[in-house]
C-alpha atoms as a PDB file:
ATOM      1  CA  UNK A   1      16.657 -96.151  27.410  1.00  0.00           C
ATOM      2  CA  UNK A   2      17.520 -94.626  30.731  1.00  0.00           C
ATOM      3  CA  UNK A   3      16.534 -91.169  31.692  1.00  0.00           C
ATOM      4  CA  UNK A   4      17.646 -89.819  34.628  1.00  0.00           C
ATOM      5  CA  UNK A   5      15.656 -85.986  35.506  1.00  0.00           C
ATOM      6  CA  UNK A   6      16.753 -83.827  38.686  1.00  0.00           C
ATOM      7  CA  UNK A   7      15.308 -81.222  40.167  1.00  0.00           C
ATOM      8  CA  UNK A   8      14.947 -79.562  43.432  1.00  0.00           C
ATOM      9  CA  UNK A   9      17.849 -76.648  42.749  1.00  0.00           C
ATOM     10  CA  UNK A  10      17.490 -73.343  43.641  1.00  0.00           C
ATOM     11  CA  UNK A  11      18.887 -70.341  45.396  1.00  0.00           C
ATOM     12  CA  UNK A  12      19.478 -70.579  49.047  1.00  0.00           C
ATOM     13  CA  UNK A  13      21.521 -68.541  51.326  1.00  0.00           C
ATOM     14  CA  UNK A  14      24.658 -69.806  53.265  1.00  0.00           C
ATOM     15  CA  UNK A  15      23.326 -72.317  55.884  1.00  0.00           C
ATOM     16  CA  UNK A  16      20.640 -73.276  54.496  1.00  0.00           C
ATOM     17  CA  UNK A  17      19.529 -76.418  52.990  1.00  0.00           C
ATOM     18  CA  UNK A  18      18.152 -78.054  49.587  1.00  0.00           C
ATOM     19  CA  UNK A  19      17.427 -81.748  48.284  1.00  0.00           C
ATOM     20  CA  UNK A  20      17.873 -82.708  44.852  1.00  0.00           C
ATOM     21  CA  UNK A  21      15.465 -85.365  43.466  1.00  0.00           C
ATOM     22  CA  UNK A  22      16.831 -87.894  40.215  1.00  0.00           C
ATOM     23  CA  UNK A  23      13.710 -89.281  38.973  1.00  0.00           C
ATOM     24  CA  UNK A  24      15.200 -92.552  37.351  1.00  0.00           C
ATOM     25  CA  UNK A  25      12.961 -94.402  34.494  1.00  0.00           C
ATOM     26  CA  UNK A  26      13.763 -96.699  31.515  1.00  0.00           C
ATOM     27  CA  UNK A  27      15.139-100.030  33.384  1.00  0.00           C
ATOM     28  CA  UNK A  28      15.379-102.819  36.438  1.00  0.00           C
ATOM     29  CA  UNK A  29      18.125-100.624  38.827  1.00  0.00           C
ATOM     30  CA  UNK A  30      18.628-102.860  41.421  1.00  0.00           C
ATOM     31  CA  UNK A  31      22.163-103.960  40.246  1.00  0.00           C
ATOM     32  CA  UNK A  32      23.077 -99.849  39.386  1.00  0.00           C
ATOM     33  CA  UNK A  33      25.007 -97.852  41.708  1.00  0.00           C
ATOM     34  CA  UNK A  34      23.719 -93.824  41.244  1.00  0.00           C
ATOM     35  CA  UNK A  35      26.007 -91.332  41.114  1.00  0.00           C
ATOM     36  CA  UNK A  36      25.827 -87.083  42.369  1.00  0.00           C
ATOM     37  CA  UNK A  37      28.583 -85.049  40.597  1.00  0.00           C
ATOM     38  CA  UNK A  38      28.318 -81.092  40.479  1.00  0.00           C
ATOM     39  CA  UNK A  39      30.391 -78.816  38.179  1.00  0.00           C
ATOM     40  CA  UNK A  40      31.125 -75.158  38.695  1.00  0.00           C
ATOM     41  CA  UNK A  41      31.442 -72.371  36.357  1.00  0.00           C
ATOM     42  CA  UNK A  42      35.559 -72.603  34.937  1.00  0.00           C
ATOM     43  CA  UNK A  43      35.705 -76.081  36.725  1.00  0.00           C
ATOM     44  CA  UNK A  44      35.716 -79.964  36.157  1.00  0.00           C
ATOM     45  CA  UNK A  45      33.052 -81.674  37.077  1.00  0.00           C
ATOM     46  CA  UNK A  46      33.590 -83.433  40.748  1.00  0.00           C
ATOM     47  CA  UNK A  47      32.076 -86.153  42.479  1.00  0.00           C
ATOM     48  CA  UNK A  48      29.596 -85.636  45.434  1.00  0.00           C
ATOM     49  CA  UNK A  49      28.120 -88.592  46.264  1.00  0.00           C
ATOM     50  CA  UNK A  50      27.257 -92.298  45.030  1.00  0.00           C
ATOM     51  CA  UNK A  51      25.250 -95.518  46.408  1.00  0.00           C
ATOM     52  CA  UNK A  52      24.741 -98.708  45.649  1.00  0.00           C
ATOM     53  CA  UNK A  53      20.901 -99.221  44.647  1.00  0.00           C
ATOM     54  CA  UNK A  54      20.565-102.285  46.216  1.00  0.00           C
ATOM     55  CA  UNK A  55      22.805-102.622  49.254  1.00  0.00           C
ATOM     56  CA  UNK A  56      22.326 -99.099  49.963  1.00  0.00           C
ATOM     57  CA  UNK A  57      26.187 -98.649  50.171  1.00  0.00           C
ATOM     58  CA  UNK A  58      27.084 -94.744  50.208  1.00  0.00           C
ATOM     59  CA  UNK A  59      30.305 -93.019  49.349  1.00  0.00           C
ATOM     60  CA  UNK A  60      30.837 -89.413  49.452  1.00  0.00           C
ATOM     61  CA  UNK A  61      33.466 -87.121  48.777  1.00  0.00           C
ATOM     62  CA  UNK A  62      35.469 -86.113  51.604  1.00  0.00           C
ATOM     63  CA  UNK A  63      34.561 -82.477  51.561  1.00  0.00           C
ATOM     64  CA  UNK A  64      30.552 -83.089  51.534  1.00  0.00           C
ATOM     65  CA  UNK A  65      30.829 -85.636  54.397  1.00  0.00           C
ATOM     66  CA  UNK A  66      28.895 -84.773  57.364  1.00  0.00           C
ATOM     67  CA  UNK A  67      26.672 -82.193  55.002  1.00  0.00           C
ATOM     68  CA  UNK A  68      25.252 -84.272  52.796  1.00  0.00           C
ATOM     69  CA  UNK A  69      23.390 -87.235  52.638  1.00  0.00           C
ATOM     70  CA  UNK A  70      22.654 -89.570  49.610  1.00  0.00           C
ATOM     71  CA  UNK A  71      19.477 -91.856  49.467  1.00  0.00           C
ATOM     72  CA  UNK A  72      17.195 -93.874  47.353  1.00  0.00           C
ATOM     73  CA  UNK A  73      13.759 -94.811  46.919  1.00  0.00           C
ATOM     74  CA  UNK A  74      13.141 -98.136  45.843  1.00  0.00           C
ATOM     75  CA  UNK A  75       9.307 -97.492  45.520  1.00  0.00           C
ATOM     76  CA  UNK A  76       9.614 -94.247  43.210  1.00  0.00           C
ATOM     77  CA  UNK A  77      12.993 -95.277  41.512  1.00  0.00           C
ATOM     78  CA  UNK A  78      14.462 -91.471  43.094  1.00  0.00           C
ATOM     79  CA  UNK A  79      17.909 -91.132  44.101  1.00  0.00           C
ATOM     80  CA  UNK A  80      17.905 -87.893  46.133  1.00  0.00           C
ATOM     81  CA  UNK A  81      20.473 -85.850  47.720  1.00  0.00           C
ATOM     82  CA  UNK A  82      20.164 -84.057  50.985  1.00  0.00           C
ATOM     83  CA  UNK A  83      22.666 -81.194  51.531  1.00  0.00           C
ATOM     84  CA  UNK A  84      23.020 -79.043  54.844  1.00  0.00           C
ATOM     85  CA  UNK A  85      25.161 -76.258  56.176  1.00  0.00           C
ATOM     86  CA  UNK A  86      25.685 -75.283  51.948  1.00  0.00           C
ATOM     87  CA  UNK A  87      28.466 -72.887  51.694  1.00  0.00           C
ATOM     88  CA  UNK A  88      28.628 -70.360  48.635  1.00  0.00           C
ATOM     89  CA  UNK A  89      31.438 -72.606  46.844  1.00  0.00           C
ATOM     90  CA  UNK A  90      28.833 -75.418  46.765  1.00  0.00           C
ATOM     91  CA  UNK A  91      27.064 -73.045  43.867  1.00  0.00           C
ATOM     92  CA  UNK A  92      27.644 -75.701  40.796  1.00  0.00           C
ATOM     93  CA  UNK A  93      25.185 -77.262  38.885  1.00  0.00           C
ATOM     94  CA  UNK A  94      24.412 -80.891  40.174  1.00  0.00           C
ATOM     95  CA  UNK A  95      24.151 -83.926  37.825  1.00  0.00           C
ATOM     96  CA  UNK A  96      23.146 -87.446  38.651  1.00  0.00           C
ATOM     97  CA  UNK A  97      24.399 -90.091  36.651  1.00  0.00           C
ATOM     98  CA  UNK A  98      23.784 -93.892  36.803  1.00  0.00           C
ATOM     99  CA  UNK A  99      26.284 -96.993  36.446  1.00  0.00           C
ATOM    100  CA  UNK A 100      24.528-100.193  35.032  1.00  0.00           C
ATOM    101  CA  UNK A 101      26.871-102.497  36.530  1.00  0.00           C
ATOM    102  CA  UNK A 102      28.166-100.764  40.269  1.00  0.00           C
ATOM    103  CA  UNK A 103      32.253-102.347  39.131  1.00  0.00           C
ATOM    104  CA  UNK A 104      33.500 -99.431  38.088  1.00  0.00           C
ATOM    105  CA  UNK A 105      35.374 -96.935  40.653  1.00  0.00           C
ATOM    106  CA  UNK A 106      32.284 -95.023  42.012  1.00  0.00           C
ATOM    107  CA  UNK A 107      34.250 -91.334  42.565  1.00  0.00           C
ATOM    108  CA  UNK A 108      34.919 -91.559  38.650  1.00  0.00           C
ATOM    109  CA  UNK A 109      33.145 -89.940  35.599  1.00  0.00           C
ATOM    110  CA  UNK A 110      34.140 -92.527  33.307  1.00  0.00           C
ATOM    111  CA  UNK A 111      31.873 -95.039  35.257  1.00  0.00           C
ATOM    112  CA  UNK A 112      29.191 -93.415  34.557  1.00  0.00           C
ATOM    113  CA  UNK A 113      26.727 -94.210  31.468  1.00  0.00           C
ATOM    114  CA  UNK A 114      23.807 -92.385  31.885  1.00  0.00           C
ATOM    115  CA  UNK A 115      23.706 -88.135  33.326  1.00  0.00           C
ATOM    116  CA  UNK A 116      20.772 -86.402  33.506  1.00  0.00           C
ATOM    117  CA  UNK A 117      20.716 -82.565  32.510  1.00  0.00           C
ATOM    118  CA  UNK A 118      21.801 -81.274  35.871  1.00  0.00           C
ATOM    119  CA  UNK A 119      19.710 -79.045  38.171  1.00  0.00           C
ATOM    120  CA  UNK A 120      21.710 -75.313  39.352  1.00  0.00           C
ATOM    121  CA  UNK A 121      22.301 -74.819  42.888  1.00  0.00           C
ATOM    122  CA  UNK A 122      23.211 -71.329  43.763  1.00  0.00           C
ATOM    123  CA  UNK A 123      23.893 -70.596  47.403  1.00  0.00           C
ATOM    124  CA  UNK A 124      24.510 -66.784  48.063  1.00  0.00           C
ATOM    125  CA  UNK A 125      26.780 -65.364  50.883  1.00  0.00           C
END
């Protein structure tokens, strides 16, 4: 059973920055690709960010490229999520989700077995 537990939301103001943690447990990742989606209040949940847990591969939305930064930890089986310069529309909650087998199209929710119970980010104006 895969569990997948973020944390490292909070409230920060406009400029400022926060990393998310995904504390990843339950199997052997090293052929998973990990996922960051975020989903604001009245909207669908988007993609953020994604990497390939072996190769190290990263893909980002466009929007979050050049503020945020996706990495793992091989050693402590954590996916985290760097983000800079946050901007009040970046308030969402933030999910990470894992995909057992890295085929599937990485910017989609449907690839995606495994979500963890999201962590809010809240970034004030």
């Amino acid at each position: 059973q895969v569990q997948l537990v973020e944390s490292g939301g909070g409230l920060v103001q406009a400029g400022g920055s926060l990393r998310l943690s995904c504390a990843a447990s339950g199997r052997t990742f090293s052929r998973y690709a990990m996922g960051w989606f975020r989903q604001a209040p009245g909207k669908e949940r988007e993609f953020v960010a994604a990497i390939r847990w072996s190769a190290g591969t990263t893909y980002y939305a466009d929007s979050m490229k050049g503020r945020f930064a996706i990495s793992n930890d091989n050693a402590k089986n954590t996916v985290y999520l760097q983000m800079n310069s946050l901007k009040p529309e970046d308030t969402a909650v933030y999910y990470c989700a894992a995909d057992s087998d890295g085929f599937g199209s990485l910017d989609s929710l449907r690839s995606y077995e495994y979500w963890g119970q999201g962590t809010q980010v809240t970034v004030s104006s």
